[in-house]
Protein backbone atom coordinates (compact mmCIF):
# COMPACT_ATOMS: atom_id res chain seq x y z
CA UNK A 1 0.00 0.00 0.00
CA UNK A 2 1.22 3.29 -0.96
CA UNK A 3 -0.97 5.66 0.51
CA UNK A 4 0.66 7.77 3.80
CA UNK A 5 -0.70 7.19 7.01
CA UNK A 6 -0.97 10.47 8.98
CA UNK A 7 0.95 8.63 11.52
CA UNK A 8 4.00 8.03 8.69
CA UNK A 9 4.36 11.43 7.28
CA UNK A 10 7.09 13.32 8.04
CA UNK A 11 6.42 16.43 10.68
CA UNK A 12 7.34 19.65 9.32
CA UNK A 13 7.27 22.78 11.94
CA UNK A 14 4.26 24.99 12.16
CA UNK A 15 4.43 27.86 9.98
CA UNK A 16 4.40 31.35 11.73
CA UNK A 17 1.98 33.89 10.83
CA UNK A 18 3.46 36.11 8.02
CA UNK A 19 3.08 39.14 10.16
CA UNK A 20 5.57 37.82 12.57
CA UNK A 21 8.10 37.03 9.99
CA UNK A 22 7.87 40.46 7.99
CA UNK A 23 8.31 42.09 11.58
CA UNK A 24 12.73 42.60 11.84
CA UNK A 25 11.88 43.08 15.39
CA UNK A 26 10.61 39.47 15.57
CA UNK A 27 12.94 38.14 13.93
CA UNK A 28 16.23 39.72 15.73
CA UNK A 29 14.45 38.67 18.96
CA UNK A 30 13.93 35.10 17.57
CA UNK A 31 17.90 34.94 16.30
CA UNK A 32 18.58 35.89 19.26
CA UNK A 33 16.94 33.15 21.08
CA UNK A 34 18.60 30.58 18.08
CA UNK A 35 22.18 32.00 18.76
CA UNK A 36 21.86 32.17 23.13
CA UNK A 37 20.89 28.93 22.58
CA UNK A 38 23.95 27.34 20.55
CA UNK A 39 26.23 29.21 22.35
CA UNK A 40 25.03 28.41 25.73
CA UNK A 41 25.19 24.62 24.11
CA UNK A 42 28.78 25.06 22.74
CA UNK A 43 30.20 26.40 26.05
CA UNK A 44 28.77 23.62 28.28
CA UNK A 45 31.93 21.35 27.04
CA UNK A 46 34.41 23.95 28.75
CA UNK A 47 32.56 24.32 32.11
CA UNK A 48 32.82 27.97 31.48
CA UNK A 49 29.78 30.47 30.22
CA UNK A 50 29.72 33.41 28.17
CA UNK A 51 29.48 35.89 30.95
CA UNK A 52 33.32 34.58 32.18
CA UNK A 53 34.62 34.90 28.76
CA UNK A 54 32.92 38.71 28.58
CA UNK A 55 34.79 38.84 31.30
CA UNK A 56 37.88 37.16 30.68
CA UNK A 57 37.77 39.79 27.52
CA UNK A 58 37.72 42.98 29.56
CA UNK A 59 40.61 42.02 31.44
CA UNK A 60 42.69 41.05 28.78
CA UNK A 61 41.72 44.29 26.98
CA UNK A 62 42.81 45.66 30.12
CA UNK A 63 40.18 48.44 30.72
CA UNK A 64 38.71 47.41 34.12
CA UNK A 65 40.59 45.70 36.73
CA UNK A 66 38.63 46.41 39.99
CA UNK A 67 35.38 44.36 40.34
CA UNK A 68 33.42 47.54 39.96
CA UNK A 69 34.60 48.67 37.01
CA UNK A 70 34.25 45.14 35.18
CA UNK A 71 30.63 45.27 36.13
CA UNK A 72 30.09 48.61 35.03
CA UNK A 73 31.58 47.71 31.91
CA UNK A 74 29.53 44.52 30.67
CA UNK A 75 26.29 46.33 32.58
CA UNK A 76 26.51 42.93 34.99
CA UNK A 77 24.96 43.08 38.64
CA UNK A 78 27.96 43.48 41.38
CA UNK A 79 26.51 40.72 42.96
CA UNK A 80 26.57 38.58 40.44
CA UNK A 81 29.78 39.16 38.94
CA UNK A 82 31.40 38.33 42.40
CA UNK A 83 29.95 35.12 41.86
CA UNK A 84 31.10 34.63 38.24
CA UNK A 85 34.77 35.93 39.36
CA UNK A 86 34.78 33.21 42.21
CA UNK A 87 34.30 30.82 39.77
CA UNK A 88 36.72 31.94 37.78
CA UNK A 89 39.29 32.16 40.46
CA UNK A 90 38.10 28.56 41.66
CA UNK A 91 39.67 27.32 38.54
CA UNK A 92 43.14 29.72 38.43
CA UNK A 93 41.68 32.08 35.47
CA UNK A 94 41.93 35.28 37.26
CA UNK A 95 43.68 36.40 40.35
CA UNK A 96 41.88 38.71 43.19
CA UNK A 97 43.63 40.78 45.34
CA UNK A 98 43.41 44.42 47.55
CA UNK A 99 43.33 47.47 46.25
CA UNK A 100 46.84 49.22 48.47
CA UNK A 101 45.59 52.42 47.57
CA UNK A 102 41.51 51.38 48.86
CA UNK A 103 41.20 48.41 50.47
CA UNK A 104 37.55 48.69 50.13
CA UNK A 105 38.33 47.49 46.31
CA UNK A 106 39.60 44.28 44.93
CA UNK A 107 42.11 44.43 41.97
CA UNK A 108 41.63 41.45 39.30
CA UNK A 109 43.95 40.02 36.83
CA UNK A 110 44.34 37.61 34.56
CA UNK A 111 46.53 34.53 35.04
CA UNK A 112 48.66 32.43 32.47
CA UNK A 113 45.91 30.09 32.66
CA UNK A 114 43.01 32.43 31.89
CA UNK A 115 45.33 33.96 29.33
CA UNK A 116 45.06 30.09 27.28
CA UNK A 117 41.82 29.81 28.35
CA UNK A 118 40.76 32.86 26.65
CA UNK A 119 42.19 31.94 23.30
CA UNK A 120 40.64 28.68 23.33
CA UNK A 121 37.38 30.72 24.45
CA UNK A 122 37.77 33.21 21.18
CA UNK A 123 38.11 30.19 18.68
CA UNK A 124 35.13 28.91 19.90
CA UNK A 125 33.24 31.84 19.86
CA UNK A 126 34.35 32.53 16.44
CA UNK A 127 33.36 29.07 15.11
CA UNK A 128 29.73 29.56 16.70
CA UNK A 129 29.80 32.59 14.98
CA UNK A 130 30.85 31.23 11.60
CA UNK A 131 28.67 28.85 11.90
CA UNK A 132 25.67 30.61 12.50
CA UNK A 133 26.13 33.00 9.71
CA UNK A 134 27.38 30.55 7.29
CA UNK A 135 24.16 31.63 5.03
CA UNK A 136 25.73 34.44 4.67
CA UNK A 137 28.78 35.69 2.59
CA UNK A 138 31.72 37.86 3.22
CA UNK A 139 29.90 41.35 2.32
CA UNK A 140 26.66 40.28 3.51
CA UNK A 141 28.14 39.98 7.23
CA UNK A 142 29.61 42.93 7.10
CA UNK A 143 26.63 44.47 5.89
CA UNK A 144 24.87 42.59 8.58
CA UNK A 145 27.55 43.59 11.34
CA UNK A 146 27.10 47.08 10.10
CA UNK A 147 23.47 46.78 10.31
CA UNK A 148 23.56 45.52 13.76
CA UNK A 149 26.32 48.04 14.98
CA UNK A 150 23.92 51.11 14.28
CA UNK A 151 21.43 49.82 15.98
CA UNK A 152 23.59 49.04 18.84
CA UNK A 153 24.76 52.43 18.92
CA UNK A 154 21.68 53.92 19.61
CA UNK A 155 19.81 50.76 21.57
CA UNK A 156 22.94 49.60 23.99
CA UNK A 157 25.64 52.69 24.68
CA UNK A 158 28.04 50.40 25.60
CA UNK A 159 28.29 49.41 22.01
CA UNK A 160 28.88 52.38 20.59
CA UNK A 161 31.67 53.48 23.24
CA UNK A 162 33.45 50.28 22.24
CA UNK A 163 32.99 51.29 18.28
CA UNK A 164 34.40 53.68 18.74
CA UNK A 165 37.65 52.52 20.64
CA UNK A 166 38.45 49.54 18.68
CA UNK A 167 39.81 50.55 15.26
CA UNK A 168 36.36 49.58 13.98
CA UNK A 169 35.09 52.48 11.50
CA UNK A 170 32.20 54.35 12.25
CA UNK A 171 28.68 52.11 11.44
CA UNK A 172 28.11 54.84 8.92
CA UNK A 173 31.00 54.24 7.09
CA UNK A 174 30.33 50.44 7.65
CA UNK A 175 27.53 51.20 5.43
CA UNK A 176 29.25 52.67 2.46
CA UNK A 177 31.89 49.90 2.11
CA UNK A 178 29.35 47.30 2.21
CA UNK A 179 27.37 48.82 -0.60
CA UNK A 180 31.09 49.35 -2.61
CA UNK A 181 31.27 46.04 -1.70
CA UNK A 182 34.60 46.29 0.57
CA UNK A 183 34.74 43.78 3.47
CA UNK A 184 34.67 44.99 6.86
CA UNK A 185 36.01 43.18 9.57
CA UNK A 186 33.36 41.23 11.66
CA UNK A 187 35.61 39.43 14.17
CA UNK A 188 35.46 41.91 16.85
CA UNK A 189 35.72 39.28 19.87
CA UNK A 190 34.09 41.99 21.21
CA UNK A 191 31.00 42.28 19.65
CA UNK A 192 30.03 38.46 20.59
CA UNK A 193 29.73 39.43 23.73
């Protein structure tokens, strides 16, 4: 017997409504549930998370060292981040000591270890990325990246401060050289983050 059984045939997934899908809104918000979610996968094998390699970032950039100031920088709860930096002491990433000049203040550093942890953590985060936007082309990341980037700007401050301290040009001139068709740089480790 040929005919399909409804119990045979293969299940495709629901279709949204087409409102939802012509809404960019939507669909940032539901690429951004798709990403979270294959990153938080991806890290699970290093016993890390993303919020210690944000972290693990700022102190290798070297702009915060006090527990504060990293915080203030990623826009993390103090609370929390003492948390996350115990557990990244726990494991000999980062070293915590007194402030001499306020010893209200801990000072945080890197370690060797954190330092070769952190390159292992940018490779992965690069191959998530590459994979996710494999669809995609050379100039049509950029474009995207550029896309992204000027909405940043306006939506999260912290993005555009860091635009504008990393060498990256301006989103609006991200623009232009995607339209000429130039390639501009989307492997900001920052930017993951």
């Amino acid at each position: 017997m040929n005919a399909t059984s409804p119990q045979t045939q293969p299940r495709t997934a629901p279709q949204l409504p087409e409102e939802l899908v012509a809404s960019a809104t939507f669909l940032i918000k539901r690429l951004g549930f798709a990403a979270k979610e294959r990153t938080m996968k991806a890290y699970e094998g290093t016993g890390l998370h993303p919020y210690h390699h944000a972290i693990l970032l700022v102190l290798d950039e070297g702009s915060a060292e006090t527990q504060g100031s990293i915080a203030d920088a990623l826009g993390y709860d103090r609370g929390q981040l003492v948390g996350l930096l115990d557990e990244l002491e726990e494991q000999g990433l980062i070293e915590r000591r007194r402030d001499p000049d306020d010893r209200r203040r801990h000072l945080v550093r890197l370690t060797s270890d954190g330092k070769r942890t952190l390159k292992r953590l940018r490779a992965l985060s690069q191959e998530i990325e590459d994979e996710f936007l494999a669809p995609l082309g050379d100039k049509e990341r950029a474009k995207l990246h550029a896309l992204l980037l000027s909405l940043a700007e306006t939506h999260e401050p912290r993005c555009a401060l860091v635009a504008q301290g990393s060498g990256l040009p301006p989103s609006s001139q991200l623009h232009v050289q995607g339209k000429e068709g130039a390639s501009a740089s989307s492997s900001d480790e920052r930017s993951r983050n």
